[in-house]
N, C-alpha and C. Protein backbone atom coordinates (compact mmCIF):
# COMPACT_ATOMS: atom_id res chain seq x y z
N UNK A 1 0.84 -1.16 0.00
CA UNK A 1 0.00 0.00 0.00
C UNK A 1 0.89 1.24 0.00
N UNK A 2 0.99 2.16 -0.87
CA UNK A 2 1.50 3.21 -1.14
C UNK A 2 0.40 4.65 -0.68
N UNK A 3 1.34 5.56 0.35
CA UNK A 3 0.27 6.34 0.72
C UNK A 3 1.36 7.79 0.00
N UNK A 4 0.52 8.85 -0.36
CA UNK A 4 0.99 10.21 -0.82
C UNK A 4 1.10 10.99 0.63
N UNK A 5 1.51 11.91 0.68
CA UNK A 5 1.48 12.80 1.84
C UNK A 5 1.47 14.32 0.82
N UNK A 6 -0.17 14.58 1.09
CA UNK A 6 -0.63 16.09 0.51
C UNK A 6 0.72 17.26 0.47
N UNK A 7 0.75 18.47 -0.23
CA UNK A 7 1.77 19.25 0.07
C UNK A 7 1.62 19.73 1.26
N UNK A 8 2.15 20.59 1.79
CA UNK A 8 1.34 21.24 3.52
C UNK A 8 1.20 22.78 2.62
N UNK A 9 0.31 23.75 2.94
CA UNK A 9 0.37 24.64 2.83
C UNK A 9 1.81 25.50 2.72
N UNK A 10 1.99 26.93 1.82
CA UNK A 10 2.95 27.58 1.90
C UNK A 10 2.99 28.77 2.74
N UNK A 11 1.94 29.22 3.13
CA UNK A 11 1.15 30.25 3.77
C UNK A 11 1.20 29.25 5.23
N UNK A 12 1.90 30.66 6.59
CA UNK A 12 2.62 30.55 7.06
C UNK A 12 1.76 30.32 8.33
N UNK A 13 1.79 29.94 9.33
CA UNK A 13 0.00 29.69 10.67
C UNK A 13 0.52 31.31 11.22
N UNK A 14 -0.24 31.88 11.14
CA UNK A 14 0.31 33.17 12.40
C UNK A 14 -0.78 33.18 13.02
N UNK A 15 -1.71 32.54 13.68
CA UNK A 15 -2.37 32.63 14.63
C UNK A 15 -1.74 32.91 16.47
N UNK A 16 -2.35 34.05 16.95
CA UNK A 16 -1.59 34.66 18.05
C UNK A 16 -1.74 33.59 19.29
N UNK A 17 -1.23 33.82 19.92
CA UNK A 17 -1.10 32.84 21.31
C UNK A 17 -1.61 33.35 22.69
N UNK A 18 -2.15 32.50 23.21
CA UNK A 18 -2.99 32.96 24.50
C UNK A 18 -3.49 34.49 24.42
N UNK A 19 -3.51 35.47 25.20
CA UNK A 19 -4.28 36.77 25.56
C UNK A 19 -3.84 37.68 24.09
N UNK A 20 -3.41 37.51 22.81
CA UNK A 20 -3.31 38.20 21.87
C UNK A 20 -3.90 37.65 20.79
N UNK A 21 -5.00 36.86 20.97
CA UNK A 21 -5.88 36.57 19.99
C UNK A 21 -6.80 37.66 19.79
N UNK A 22 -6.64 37.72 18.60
CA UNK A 22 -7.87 38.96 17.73
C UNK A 22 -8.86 38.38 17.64
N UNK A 23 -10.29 38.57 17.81
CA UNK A 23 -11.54 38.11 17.80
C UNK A 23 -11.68 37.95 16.24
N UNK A 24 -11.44 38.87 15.27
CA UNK A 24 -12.05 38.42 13.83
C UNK A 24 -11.05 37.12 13.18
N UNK A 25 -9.71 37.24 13.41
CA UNK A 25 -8.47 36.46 13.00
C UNK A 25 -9.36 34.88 13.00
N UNK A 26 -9.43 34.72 11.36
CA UNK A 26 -9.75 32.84 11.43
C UNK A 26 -9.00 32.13 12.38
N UNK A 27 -7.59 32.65 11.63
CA UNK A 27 -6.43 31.83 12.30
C UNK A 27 -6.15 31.52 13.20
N UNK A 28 -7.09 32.44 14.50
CA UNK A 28 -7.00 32.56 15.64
C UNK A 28 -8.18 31.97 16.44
N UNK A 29 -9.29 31.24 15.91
CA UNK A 29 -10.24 30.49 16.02
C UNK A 29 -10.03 28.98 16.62
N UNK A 30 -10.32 28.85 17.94
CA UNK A 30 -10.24 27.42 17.77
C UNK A 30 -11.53 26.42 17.24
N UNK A 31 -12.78 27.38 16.98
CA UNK A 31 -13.78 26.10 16.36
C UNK A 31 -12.95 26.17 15.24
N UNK A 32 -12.40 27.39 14.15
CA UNK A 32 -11.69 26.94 12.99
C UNK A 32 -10.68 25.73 13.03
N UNK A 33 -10.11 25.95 14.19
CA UNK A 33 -8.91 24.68 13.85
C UNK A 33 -9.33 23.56 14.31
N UNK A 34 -10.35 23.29 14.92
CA UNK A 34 -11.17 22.00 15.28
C UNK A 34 -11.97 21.56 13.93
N UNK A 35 -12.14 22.31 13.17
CA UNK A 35 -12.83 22.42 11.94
C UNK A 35 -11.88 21.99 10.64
N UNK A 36 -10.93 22.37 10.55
CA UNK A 36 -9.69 21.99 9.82
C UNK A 36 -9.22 20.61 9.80
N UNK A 37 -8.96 20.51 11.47
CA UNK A 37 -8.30 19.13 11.92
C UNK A 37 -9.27 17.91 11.41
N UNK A 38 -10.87 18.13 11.51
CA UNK A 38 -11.58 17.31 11.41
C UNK A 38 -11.69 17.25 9.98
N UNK A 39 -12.06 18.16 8.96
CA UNK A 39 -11.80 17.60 7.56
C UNK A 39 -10.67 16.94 7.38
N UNK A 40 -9.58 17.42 7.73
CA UNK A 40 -8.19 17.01 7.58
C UNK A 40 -8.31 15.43 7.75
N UNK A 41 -8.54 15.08 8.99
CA UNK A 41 -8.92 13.67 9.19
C UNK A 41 -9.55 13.08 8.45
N UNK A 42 -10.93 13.36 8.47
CA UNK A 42 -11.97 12.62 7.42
C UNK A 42 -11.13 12.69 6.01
N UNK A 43 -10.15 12.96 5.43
CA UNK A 43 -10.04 13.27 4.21
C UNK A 43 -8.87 12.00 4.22
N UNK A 44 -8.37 11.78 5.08
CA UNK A 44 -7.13 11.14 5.31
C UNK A 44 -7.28 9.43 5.50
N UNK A 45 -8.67 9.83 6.27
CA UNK A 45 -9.19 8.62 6.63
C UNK A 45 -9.34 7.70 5.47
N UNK A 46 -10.43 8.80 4.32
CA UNK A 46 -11.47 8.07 3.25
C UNK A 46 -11.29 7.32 2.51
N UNK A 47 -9.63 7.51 1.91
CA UNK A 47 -9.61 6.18 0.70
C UNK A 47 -9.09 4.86 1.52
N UNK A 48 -8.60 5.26 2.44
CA UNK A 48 -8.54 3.80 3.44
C UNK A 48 -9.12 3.42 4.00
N UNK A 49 -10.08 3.44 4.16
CA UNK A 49 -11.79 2.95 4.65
C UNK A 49 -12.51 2.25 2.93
N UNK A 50 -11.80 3.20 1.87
CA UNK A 50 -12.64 2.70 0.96
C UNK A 50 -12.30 1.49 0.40
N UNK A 51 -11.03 0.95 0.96
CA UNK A 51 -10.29 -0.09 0.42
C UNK A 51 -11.08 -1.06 1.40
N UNK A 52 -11.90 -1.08 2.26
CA UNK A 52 -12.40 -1.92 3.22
C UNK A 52 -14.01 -2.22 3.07
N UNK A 53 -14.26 -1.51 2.11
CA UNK A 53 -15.53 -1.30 1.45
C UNK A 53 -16.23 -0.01 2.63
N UNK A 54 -15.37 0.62 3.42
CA UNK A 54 -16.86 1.64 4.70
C UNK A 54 -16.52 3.09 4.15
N UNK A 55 -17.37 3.72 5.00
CA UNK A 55 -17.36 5.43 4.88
C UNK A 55 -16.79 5.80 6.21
N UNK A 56 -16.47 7.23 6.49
CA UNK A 56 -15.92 7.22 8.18
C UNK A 56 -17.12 7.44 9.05
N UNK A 57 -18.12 7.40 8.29
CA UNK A 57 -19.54 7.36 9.60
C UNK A 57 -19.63 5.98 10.23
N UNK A 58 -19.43 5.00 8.82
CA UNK A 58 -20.06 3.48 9.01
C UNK A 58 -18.95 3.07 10.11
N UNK A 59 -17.68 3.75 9.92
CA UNK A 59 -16.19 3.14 10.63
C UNK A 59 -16.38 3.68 12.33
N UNK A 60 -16.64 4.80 12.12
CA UNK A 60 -17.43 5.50 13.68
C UNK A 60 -18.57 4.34 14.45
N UNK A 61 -19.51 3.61 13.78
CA UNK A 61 -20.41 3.13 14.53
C UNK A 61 -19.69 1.65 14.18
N UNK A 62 -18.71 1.45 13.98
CA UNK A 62 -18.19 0.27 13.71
C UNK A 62 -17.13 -0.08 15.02
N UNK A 63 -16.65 0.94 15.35
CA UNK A 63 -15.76 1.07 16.51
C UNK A 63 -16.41 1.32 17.25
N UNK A 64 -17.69 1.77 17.61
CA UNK A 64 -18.56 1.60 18.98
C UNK A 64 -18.69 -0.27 19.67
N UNK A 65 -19.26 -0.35 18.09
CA UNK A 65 -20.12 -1.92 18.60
C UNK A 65 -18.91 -2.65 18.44
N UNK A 66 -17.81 -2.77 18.18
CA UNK A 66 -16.31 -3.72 18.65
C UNK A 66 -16.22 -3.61 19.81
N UNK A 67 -16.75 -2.67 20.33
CA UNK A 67 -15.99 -2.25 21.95
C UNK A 67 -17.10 -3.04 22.56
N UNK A 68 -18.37 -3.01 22.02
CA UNK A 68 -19.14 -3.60 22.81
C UNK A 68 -20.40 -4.19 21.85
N UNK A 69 -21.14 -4.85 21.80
CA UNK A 69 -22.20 -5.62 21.66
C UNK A 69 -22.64 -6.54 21.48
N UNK A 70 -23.63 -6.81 21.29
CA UNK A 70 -24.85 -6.25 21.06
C UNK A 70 -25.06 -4.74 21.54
N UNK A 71 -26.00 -4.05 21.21
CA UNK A 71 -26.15 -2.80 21.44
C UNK A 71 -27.21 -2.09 20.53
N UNK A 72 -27.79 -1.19 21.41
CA UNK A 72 -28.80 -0.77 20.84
C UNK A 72 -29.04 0.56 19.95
N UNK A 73 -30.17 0.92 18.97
CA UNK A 73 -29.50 2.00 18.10
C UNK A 73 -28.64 3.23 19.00
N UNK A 74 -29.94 3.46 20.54
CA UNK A 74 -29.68 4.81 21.19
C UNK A 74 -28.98 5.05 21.71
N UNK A 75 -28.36 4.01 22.41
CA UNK A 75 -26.63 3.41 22.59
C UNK A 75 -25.90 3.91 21.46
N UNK A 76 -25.81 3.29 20.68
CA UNK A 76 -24.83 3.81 19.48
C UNK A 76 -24.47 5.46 19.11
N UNK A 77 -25.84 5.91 18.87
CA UNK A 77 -26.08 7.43 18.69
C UNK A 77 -25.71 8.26 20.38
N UNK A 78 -26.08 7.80 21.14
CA UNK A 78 -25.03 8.18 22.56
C UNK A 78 -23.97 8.50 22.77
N UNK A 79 -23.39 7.10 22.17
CA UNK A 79 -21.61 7.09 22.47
C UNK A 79 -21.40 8.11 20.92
N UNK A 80 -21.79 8.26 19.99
CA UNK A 80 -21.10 9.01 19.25
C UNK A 80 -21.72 10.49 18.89
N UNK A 81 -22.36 11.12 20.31
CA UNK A 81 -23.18 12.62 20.22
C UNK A 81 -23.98 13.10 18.65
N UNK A 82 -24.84 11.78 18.46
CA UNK A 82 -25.85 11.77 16.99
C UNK A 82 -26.89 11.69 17.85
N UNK A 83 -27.99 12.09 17.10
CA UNK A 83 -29.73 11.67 17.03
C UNK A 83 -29.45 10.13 16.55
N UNK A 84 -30.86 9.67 16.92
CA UNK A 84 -30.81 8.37 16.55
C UNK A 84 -31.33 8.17 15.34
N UNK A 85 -31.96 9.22 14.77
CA UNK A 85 -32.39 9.36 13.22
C UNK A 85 -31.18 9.44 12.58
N UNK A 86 -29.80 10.07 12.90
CA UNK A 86 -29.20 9.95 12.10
C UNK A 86 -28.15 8.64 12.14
N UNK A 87 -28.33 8.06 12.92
CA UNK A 87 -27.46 6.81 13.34
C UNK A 87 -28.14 5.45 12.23
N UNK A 88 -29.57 5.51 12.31
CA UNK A 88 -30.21 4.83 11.42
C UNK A 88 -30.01 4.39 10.49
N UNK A 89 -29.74 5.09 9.27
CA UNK A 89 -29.77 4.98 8.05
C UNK A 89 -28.32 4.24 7.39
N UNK A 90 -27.35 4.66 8.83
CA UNK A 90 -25.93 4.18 8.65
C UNK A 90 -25.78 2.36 8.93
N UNK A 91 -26.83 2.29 9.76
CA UNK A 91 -27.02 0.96 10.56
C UNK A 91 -27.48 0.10 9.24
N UNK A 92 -28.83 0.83 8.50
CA UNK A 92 -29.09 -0.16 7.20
C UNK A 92 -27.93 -0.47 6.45
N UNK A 93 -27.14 0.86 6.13
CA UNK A 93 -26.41 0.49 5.18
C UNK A 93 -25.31 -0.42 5.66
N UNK A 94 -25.24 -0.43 6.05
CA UNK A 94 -24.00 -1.79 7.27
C UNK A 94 -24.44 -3.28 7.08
N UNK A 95 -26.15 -3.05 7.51
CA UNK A 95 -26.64 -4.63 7.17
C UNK A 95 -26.70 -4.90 6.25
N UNK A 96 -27.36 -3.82 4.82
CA UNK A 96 -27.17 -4.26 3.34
C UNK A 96 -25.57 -4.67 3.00
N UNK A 97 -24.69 -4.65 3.50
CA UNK A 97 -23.50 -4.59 3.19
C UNK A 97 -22.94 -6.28 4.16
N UNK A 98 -23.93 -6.49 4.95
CA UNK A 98 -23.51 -7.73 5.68
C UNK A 98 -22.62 -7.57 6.88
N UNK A 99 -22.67 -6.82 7.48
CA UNK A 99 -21.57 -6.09 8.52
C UNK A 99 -22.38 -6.24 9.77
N UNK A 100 -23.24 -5.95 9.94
CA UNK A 100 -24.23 -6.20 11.39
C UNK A 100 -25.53 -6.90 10.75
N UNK A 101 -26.51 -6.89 11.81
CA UNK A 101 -27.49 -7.73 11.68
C UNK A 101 -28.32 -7.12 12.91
N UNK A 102 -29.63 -6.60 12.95
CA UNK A 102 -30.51 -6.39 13.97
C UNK A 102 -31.21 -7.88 14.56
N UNK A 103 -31.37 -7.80 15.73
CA UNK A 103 -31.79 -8.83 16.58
C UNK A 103 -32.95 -7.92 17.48
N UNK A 104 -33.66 -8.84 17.62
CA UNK A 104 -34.49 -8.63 18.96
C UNK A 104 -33.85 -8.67 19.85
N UNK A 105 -34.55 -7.54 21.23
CA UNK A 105 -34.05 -7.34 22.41
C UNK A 105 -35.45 -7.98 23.26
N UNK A 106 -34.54 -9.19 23.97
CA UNK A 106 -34.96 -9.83 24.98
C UNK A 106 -35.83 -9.06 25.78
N UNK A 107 -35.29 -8.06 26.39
CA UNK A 107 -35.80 -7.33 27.94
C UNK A 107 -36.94 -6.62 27.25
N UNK A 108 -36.82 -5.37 25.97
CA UNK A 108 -37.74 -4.69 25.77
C UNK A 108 -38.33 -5.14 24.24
N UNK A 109 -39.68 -5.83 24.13
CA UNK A 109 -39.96 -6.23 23.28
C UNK A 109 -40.08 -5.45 21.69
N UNK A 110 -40.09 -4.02 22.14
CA UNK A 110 -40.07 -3.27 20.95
C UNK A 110 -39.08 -2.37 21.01
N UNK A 111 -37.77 -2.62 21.54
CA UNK A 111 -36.49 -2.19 20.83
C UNK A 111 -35.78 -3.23 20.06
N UNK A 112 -35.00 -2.58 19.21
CA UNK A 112 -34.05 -4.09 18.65
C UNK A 112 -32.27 -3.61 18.55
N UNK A 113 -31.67 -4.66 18.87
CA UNK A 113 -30.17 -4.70 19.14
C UNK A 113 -29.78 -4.61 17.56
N UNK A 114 -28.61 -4.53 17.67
CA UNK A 114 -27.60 -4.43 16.36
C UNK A 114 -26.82 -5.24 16.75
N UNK A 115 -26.18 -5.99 16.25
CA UNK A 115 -25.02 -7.09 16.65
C UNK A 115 -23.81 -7.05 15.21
N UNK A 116 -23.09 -7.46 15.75
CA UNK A 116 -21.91 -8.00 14.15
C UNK A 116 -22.15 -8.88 13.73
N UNK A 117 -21.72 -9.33 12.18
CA UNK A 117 -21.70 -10.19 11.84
C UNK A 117 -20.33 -10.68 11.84
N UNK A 118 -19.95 -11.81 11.07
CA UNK A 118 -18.66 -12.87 11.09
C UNK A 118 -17.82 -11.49 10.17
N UNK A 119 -18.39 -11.13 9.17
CA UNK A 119 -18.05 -10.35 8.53
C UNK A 119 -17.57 -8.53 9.08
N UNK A 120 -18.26 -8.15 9.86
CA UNK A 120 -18.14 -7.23 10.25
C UNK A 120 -17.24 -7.15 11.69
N UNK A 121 -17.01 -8.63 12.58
CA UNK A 121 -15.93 -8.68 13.09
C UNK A 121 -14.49 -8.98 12.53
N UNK A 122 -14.28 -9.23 11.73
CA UNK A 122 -13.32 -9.48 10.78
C UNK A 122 -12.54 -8.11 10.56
N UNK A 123 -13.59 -7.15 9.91
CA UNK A 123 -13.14 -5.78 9.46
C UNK A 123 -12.34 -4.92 10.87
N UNK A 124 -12.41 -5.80 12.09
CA UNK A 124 -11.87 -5.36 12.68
C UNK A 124 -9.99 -4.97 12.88
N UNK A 125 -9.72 -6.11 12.39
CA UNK A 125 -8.30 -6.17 12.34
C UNK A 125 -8.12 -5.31 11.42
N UNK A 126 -8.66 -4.95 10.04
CA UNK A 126 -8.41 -4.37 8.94
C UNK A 126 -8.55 -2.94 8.93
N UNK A 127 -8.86 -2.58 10.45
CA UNK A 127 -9.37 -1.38 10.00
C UNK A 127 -7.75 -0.34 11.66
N UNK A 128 -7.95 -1.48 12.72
CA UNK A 128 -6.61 -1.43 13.12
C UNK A 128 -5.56 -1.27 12.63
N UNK A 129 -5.48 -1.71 11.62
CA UNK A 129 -4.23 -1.46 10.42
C UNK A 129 -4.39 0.36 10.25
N UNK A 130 -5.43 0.44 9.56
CA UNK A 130 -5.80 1.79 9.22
C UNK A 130 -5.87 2.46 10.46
N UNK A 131 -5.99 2.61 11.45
CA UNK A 131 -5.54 3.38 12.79
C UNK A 131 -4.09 3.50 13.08
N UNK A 132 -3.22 2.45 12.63
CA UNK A 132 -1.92 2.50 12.66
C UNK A 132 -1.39 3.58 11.54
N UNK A 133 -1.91 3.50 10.66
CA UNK A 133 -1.32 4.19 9.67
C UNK A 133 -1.64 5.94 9.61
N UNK A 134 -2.67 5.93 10.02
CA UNK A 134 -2.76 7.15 10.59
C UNK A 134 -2.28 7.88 11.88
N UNK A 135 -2.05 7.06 13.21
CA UNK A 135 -1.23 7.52 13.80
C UNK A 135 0.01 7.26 13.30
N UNK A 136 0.68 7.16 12.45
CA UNK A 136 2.05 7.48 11.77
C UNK A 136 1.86 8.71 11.53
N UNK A 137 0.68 9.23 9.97
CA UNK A 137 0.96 9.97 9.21
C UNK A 137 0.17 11.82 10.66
N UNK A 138 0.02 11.09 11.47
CA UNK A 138 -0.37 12.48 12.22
C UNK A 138 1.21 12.92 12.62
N UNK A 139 2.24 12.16 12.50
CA UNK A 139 3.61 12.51 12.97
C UNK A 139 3.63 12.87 14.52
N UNK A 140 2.52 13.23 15.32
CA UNK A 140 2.28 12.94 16.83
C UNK A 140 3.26 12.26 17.55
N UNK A 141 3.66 12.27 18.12
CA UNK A 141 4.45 12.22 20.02
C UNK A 141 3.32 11.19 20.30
N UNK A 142 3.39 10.15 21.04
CA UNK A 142 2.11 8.86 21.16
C UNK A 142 1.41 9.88 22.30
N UNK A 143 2.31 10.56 23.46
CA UNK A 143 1.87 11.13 24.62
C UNK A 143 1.41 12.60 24.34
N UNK A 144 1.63 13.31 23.35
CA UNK A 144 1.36 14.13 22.81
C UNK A 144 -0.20 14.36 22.37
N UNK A 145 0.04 12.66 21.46
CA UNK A 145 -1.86 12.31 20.97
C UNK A 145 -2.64 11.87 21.88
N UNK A 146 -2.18 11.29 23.06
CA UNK A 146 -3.27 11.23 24.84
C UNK A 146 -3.13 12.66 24.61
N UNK A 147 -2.63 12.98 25.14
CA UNK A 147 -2.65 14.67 25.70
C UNK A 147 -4.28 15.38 25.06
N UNK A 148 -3.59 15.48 23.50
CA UNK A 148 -4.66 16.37 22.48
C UNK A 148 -6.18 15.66 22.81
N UNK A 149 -5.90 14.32 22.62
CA UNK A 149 -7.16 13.57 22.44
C UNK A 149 -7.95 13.71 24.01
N UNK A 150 -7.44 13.96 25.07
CA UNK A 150 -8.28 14.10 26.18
C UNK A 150 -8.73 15.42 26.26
N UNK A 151 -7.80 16.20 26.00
CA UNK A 151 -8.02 17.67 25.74
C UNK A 151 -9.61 18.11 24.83
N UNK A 152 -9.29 17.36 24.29
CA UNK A 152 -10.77 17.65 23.06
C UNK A 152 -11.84 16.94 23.46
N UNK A 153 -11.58 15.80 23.97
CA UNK A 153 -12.82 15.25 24.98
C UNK A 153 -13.04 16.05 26.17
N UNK A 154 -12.23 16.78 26.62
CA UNK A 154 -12.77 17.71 27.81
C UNK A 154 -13.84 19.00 27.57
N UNK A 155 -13.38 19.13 26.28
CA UNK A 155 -14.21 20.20 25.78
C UNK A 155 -15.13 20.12 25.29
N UNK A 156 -15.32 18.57 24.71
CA UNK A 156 -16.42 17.94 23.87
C UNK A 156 -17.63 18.14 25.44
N UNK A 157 -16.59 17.85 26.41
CA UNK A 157 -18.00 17.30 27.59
C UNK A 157 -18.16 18.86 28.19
N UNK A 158 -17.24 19.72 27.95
CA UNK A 158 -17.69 20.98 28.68
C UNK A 158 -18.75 21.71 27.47
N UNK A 159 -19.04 21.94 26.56
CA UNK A 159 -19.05 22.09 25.47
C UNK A 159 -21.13 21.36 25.67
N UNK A 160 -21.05 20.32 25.41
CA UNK A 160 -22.12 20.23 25.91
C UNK A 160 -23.32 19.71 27.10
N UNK A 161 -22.40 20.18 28.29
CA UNK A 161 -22.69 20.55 29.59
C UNK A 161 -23.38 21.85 29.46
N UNK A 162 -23.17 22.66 28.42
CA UNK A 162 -23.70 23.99 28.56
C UNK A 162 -25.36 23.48 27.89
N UNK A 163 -25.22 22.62 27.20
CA UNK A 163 -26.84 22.80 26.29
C UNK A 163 -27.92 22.51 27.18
């Protein structure tokens, strides 16, 4: 597998640091650079997901239910701060694809579980690969990427603590 590494920009970051941030300055935005980072990702992610046949939504609710299930849609849409309308439609396309399978839930007769299939535990190893390869190409410090990654979950939970 041969991967490219995009050019980086030539245009230089001057975004100011702590108490000399300018309110209009993009550059100086952190939803902008949370906004950046996350296309950046998704973009990085996509053709290596596509070699696995998924999208990075299907790969998102794919790494929920590894960690755990059976599991239910509202569960799913929980752990990954979605409506469950939008968790839905990702779930069909998973089963048309043979990757999960809905089951009845024992306890509540009119919810139903999502489970894996043989197939969709499989994609697990394959997609570990693709987590490896991306923590390469982030060039990250391993303690560096704890650091960031709790950091952004702190904010994710302060963030909507306010709603």
């Amino acid at each position: 597998m041969v991967f490219q590494v995009a050019p980086q920009s030539k245009k230089p970051r001057t975004a100011s640091v702590g108490s000399h941030v300018q309110a209009g300055r993009l550059g100086d935005q952190l939803c902008f650079a949370l906004y950046a980072a996350t296309n950046a990702m998704t973009r990085a992610y996509r053709p290596l997901l596509a070699e696995i046949g998924l999208t990075y939504p299907q790969y998102l609710v794919l790494l929920v239910m590894w960690e755990r299930q059976p599991c239910r849609l509202g569960e799913i849409a929980e752990e990954l701060h979605l409506a469950t309308h939008a968790v839905s439609p990702i779930i069909d396309r998973l089963e048309t694809l043979g990757v999960v399978r809905r089951i009845e839930d024992e306890t509540d007769g009119r919810a139903v579980k999502v489970e894996l299939t043989k197939s969709g535990r499989a994609l697990e190893a394959k997609a570990a690969a693709i987590q490896e390869e991306m923590r390469c190409r982030s060039a990250l410090d391993p303690n560096a990427a704890d650091d960031l990654r709790m950091t952004i979950h702190a904010l994710v939970d302060n963030l909507l603590a306010e709603q």
